[in-house]
PDB file of N, CA and C in Angstrom:
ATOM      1  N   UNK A   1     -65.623 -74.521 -36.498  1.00  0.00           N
ATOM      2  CA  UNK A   1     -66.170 -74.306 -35.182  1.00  0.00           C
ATOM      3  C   UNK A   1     -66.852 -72.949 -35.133  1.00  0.00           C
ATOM      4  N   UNK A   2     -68.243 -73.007 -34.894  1.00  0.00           N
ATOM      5  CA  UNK A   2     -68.693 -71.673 -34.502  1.00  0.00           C
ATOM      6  C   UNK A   2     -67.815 -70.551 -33.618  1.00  0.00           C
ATOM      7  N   UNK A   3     -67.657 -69.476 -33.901  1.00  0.00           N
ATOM      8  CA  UNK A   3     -66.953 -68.409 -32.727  1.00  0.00           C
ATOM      9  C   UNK A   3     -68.070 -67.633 -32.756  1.00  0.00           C
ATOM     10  N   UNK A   4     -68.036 -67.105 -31.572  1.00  0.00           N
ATOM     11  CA  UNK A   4     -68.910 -66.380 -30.674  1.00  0.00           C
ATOM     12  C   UNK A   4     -68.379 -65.014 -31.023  1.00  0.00           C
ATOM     13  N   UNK A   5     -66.615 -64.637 -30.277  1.00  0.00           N
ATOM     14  CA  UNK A   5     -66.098 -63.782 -30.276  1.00  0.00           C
ATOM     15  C   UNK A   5     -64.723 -63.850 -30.325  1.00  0.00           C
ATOM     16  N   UNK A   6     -63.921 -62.604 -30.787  1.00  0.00           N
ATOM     17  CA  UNK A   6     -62.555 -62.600 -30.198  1.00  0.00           C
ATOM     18  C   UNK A   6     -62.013 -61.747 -29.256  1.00  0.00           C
ATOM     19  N   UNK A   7     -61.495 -62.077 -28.366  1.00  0.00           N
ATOM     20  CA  UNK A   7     -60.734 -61.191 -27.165  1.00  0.00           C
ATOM     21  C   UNK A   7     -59.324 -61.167 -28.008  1.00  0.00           C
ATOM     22  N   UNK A   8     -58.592 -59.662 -28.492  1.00  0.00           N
ATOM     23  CA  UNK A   8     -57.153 -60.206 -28.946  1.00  0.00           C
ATOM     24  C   UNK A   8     -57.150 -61.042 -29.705  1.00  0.00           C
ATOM     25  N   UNK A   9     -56.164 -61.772 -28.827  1.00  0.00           N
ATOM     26  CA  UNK A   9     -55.675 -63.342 -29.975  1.00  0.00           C
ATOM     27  C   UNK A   9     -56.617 -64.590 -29.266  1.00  0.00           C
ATOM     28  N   UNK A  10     -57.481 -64.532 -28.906  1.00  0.00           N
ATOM     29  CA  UNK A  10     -58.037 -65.647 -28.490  1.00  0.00           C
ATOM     30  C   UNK A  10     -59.038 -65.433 -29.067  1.00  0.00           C
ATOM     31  N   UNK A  11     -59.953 -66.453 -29.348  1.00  0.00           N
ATOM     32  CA  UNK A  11     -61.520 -67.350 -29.881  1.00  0.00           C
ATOM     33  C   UNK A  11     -62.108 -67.524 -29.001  1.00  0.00           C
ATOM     34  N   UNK A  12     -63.108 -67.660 -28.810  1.00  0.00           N
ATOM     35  CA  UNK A  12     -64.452 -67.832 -27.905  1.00  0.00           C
ATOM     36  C   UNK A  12     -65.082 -68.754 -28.813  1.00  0.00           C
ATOM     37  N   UNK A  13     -65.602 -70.212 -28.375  1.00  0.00           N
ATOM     38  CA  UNK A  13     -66.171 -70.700 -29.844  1.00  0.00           C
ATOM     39  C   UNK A  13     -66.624 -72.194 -29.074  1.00  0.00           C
ATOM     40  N   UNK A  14     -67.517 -72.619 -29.922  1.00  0.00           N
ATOM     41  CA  UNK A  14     -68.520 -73.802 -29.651  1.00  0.00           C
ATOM     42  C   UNK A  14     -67.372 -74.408 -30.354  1.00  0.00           C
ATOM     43  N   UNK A  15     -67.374 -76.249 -30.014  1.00  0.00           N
ATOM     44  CA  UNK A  15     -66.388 -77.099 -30.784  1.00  0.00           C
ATOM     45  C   UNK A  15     -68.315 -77.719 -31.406  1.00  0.00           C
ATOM     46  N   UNK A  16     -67.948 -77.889 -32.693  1.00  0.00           N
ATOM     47  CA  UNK A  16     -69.416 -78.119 -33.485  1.00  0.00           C
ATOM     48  C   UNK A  16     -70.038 -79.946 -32.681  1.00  0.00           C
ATOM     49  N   UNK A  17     -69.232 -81.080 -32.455  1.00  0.00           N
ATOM     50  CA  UNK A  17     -69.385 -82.332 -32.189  1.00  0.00           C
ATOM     51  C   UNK A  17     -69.538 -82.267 -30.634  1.00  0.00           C
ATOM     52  N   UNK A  18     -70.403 -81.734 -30.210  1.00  0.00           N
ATOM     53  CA  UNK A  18     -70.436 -81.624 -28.416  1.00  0.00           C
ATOM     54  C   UNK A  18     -71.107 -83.033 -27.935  1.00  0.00           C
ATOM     55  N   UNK A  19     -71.262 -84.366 -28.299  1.00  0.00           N
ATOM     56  CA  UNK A  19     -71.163 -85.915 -28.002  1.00  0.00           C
ATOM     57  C   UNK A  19     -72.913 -85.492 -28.328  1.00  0.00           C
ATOM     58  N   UNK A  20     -72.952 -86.730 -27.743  1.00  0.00           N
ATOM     59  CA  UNK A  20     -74.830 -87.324 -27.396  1.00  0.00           C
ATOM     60  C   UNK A  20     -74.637 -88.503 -26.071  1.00  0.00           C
ATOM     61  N   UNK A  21     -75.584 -87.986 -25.362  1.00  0.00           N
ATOM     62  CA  UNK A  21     -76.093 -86.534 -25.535  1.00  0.00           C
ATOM     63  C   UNK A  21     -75.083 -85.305 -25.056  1.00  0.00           C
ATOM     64  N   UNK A  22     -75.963 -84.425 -25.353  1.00  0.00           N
ATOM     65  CA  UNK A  22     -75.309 -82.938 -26.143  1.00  0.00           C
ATOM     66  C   UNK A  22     -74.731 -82.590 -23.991  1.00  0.00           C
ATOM     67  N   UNK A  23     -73.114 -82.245 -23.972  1.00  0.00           N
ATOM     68  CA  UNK A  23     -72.866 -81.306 -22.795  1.00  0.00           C
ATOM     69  C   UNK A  23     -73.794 -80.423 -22.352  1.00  0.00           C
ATOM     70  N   UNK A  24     -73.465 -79.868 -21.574  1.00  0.00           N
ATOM     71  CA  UNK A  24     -74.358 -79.033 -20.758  1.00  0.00           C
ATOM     72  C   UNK A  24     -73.620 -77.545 -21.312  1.00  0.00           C
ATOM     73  N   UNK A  25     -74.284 -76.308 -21.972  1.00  0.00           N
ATOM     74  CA  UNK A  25     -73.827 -75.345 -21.716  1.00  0.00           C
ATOM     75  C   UNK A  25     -71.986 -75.031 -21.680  1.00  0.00           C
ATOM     76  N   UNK A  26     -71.402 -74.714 -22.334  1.00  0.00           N
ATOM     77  CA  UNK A  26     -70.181 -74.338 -22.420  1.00  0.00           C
ATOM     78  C   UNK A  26     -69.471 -73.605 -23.791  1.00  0.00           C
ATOM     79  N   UNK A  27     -68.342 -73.182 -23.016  1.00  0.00           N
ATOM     80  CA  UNK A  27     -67.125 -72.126 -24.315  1.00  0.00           C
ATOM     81  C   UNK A  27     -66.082 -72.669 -24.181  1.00  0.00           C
ATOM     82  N   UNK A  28     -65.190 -72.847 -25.360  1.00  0.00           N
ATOM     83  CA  UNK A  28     -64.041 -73.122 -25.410  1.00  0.00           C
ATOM     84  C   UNK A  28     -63.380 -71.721 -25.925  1.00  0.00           C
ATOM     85  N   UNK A  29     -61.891 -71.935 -25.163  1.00  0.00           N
ATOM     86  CA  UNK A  29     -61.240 -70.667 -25.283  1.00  0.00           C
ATOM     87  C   UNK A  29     -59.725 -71.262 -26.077  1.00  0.00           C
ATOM     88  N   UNK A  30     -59.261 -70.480 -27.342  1.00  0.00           N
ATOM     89  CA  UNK A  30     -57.859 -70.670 -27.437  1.00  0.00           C
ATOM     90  C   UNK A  30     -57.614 -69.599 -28.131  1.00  0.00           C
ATOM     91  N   UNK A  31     -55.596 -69.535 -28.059  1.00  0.00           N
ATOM     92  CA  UNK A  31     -55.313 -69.269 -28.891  1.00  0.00           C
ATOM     93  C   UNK A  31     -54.868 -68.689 -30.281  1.00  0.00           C
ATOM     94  N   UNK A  32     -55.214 -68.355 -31.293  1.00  0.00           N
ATOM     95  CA  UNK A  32     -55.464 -68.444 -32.889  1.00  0.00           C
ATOM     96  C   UNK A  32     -56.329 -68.589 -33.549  1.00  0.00           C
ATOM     97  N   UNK A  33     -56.274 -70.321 -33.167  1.00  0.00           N
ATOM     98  CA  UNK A  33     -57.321 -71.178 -33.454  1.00  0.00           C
ATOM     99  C   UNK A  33     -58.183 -72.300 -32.823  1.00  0.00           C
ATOM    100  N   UNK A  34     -59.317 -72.669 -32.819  1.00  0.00           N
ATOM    101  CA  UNK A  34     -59.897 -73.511 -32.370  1.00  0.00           C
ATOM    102  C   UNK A  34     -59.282 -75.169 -32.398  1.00  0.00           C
ATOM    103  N   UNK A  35     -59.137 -75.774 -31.513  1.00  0.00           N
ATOM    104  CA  UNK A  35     -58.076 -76.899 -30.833  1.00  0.00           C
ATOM    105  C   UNK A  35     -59.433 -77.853 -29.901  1.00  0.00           C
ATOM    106  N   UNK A  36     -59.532 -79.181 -29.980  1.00  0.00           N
ATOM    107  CA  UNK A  36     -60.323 -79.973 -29.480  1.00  0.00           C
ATOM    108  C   UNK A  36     -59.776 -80.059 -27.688  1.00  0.00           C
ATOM    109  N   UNK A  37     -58.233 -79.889 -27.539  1.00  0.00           N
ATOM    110  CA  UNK A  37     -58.127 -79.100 -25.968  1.00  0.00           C
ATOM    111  C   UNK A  37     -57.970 -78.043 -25.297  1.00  0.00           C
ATOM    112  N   UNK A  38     -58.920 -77.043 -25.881  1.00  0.00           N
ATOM    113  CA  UNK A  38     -58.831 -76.056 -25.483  1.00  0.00           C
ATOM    114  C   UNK A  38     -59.518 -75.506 -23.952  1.00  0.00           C
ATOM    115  N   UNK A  39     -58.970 -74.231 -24.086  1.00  0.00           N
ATOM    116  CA  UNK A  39     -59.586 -74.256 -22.386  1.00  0.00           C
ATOM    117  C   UNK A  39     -61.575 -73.854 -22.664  1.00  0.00           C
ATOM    118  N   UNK A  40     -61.766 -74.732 -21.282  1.00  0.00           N
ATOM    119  CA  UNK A  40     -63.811 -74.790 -21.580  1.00  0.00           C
ATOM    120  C   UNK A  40     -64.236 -74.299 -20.056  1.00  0.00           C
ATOM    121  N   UNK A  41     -64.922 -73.277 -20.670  1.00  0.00           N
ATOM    122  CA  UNK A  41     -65.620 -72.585 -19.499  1.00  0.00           C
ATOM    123  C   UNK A  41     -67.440 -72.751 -19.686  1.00  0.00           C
ATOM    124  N   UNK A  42     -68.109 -73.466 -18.197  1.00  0.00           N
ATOM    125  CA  UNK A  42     -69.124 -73.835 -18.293  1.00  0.00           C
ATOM    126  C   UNK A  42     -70.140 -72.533 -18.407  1.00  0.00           C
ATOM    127  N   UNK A  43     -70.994 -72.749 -18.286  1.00  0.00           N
ATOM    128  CA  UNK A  43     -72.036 -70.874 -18.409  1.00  0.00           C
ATOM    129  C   UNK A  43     -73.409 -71.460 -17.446  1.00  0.00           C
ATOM    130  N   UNK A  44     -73.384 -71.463 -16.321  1.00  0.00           N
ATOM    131  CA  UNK A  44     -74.101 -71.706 -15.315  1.00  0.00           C
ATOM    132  C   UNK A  44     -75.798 -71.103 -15.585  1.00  0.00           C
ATOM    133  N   UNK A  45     -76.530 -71.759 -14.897  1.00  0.00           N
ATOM    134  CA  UNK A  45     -77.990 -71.150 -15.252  1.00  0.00           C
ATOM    135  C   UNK A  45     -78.032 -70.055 -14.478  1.00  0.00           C
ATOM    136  N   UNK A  46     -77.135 -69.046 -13.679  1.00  0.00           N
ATOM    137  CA  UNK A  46     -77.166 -68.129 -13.333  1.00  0.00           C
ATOM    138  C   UNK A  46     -76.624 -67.130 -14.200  1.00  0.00           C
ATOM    139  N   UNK A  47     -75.846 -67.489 -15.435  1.00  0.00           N
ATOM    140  CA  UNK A  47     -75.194 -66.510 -16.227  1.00  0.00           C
ATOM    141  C   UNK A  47     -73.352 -66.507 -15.872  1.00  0.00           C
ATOM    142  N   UNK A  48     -73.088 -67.529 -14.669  1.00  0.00           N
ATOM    143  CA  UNK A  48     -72.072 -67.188 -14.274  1.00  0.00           C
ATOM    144  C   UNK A  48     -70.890 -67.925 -15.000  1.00  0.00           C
ATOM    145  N   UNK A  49     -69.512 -67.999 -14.748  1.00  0.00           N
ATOM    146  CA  UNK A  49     -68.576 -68.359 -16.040  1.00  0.00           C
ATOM    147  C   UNK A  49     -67.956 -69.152 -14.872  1.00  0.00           C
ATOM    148  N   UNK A  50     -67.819 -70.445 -15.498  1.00  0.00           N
ATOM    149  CA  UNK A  50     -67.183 -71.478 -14.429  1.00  0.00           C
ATOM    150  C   UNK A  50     -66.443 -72.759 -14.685  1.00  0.00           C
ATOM    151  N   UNK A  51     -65.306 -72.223 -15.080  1.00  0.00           N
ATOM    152  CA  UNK A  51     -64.024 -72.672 -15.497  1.00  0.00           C
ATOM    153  C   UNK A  51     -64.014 -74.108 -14.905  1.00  0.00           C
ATOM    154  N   UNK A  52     -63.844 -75.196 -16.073  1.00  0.00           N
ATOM    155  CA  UNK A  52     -63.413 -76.684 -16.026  1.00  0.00           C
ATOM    156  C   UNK A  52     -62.264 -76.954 -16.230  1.00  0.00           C
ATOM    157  N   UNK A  53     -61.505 -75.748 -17.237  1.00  0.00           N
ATOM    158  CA  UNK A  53     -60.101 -76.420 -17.307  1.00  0.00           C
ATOM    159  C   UNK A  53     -59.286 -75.606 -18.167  1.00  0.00           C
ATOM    160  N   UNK A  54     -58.360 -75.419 -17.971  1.00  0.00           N
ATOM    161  CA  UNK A  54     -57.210 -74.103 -18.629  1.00  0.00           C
ATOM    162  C   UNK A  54     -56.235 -75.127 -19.878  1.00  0.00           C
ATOM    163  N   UNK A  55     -56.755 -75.895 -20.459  1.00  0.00           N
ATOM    164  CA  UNK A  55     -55.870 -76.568 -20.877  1.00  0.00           C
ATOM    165  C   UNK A  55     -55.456 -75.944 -21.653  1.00  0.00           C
ATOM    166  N   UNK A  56     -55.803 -74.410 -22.108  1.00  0.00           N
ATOM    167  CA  UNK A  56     -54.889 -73.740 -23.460  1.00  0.00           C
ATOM    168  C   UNK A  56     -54.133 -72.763 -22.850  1.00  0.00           C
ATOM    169  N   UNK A  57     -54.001 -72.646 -21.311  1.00  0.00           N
ATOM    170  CA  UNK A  57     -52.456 -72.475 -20.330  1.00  0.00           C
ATOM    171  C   UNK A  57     -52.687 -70.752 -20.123  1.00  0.00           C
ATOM    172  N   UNK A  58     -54.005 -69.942 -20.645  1.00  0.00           N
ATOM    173  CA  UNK A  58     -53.968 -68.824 -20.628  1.00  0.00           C
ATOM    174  C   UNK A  58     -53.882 -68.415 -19.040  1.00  0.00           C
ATOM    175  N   UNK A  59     -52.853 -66.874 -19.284  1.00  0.00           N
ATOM    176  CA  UNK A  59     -52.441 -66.623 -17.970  1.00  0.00           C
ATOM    177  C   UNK A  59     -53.576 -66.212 -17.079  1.00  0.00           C
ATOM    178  N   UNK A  60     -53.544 -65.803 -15.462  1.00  0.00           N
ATOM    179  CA  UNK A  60     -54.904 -65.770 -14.640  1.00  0.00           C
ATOM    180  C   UNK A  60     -55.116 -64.493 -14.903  1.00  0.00           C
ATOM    181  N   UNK A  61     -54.308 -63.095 -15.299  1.00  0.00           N
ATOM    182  CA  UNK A  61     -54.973 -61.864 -15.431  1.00  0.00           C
ATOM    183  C   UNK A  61     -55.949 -62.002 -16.783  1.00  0.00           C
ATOM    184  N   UNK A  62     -55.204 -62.988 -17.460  1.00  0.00           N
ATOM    185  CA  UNK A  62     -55.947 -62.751 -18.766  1.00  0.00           C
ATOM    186  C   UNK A  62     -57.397 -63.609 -18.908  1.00  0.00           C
ATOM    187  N   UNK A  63     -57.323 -64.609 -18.251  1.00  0.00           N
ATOM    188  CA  UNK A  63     -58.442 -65.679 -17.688  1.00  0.00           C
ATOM    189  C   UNK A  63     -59.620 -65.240 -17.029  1.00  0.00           C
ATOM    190  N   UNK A  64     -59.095 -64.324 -15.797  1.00  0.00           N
ATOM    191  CA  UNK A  64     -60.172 -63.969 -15.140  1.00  0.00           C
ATOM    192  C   UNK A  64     -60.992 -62.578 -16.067  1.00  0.00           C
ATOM    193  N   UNK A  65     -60.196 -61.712 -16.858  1.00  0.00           N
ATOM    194  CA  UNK A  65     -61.025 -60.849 -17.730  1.00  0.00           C
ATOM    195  C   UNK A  65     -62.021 -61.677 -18.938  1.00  0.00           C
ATOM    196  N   UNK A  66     -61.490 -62.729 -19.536  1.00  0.00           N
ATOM    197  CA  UNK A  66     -62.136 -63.269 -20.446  1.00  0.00           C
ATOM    198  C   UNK A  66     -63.887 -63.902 -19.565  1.00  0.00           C
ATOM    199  N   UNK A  67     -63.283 -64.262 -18.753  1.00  0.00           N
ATOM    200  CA  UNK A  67     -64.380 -65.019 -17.890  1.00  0.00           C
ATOM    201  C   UNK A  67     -65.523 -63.838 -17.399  1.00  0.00           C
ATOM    202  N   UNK A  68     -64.678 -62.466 -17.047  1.00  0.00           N
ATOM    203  CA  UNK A  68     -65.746 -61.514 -17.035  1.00  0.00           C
ATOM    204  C   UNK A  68     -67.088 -61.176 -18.115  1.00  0.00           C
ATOM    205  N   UNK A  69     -65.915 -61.213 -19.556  1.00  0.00           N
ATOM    206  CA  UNK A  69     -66.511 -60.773 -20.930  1.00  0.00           C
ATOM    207  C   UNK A  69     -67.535 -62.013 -21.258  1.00  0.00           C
ATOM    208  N   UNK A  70     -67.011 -63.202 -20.049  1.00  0.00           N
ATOM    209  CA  UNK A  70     -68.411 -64.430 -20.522  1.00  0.00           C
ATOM    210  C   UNK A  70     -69.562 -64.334 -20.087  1.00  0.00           C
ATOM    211  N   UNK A  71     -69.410 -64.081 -18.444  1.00  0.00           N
ATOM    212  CA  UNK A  71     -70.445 -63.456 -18.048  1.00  0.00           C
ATOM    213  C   UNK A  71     -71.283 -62.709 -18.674  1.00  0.00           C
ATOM    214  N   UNK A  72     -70.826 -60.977 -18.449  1.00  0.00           N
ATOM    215  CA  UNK A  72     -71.116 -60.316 -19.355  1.00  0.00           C
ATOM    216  C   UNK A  72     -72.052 -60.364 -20.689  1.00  0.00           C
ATOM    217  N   UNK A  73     -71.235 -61.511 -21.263  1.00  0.00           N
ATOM    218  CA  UNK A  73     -72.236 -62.225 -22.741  1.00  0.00           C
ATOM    219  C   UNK A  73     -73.202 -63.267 -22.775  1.00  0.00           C
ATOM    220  N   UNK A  74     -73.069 -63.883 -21.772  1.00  0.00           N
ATOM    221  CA  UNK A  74     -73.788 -65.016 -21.293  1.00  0.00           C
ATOM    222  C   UNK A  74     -75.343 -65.387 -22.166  1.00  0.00           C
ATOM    223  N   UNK A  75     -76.372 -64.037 -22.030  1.00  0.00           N
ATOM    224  CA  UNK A  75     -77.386 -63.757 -22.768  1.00  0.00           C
ATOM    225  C   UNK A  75     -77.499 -64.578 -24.203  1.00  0.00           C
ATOM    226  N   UNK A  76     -76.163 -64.101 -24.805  1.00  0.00           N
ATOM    227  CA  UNK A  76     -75.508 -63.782 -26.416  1.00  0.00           C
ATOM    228  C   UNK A  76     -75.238 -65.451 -26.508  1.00  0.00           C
ATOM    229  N   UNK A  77     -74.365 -65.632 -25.865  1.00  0.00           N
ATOM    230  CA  UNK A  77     -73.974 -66.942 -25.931  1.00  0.00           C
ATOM    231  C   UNK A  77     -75.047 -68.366 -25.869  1.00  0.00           C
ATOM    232  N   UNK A  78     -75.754 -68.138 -24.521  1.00  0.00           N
ATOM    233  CA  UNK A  78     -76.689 -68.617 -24.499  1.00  0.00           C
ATOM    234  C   UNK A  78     -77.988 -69.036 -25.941  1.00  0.00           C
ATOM    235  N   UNK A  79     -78.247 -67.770 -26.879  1.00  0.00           N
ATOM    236  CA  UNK A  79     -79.117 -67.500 -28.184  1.00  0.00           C
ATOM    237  C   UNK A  79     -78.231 -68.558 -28.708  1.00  0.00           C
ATOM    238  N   UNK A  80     -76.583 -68.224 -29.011  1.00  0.00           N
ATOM    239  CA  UNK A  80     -76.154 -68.778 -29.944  1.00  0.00           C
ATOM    240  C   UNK A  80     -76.235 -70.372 -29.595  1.00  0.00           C
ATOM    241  N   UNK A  81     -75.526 -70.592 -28.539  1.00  0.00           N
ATOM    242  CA  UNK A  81     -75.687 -71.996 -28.235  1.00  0.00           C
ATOM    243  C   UNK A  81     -77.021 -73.069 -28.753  1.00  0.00           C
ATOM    244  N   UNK A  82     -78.478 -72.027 -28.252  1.00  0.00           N
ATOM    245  CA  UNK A  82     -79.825 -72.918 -28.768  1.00  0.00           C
ATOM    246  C   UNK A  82     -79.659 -72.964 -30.404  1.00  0.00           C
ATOM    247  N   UNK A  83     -78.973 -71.667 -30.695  1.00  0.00           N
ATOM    248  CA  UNK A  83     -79.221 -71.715 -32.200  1.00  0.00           C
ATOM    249  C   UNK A  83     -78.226 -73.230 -32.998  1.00  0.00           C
ATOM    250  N   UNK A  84     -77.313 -72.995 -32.564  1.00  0.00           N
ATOM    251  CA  UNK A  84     -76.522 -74.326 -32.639  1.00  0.00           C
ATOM    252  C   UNK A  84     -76.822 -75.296 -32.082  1.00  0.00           C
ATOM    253  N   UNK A  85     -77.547 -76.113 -31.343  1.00  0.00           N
ATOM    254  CA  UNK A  85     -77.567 -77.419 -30.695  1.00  0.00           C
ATOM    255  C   UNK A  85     -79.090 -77.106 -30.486  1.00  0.00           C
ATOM    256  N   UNK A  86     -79.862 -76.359 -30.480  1.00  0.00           N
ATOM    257  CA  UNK A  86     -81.214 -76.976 -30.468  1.00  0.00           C
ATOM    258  C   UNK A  86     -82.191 -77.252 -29.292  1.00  0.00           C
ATOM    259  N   UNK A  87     -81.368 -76.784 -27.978  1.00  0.00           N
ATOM    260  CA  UNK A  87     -81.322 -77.342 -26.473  1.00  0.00           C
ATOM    261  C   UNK A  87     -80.122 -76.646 -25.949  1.00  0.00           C
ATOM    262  N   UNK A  88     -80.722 -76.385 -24.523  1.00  0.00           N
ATOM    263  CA  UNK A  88     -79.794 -75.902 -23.513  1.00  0.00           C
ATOM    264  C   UNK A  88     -79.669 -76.726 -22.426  1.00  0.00           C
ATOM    265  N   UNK A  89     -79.252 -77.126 -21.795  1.00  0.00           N
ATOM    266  CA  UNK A  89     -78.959 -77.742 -20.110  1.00  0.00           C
ATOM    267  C   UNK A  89     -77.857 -77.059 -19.635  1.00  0.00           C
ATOM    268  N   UNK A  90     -77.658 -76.810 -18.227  1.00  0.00           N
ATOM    269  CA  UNK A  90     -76.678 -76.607 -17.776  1.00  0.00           C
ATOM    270  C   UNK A  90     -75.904 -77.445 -16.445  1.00  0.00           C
ATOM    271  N   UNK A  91     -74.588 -77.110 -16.390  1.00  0.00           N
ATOM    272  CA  UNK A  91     -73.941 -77.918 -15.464  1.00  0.00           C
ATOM    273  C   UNK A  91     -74.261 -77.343 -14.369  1.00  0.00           C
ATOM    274  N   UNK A  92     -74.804 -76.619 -14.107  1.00  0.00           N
ATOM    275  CA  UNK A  92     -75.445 -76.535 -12.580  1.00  0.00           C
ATOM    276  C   UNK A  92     -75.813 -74.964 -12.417  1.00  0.00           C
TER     277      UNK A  92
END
């Protein structure tokens, strides 16, 4: 799985098989290691970080800073994402 970044012990990271057609824009967060349920935060065409689902249980102080550092990277993420998939859309 591509990683973006690490916060600590967590990954920031594209899961490489994003279906067809391709999701809209998003990060998965875990962990160690990269996990097919991990928690996925969308990346809005405003740059903004907009949480679908905590399924890797991270706590809210630690959630809402990561979500800052997405923001924040959004730009970064965004490059990497086209560079990986070829296309951008977003969930809103």
């Amino acid at each position: 799985m591509p990683q973006i970044f690490r916060i600590g012990p967590y990954i920031v990271y594209f899961w490489s098989n994003e279906s067809d057609p391709l999701e809209p824009v998003h990060v998965h967060i875990a962990e160690g290691r990269a996990t097919a349920n991990a928690t996925k935060i969308w990346i809005t065409s405003s740059g903004k970080a907009l949480l679908c689902n905590n399924f890797s249980k991270i706590p809210d102080r630690m959630l809402r800073r990561m979500m800052r550092l997405i923001e924040a990277n959004s730009q970064l993420i965004l490059q990497k994402w086209y560079s990986q998939f070829g296309e951008i859309r977003y969930y809103c």
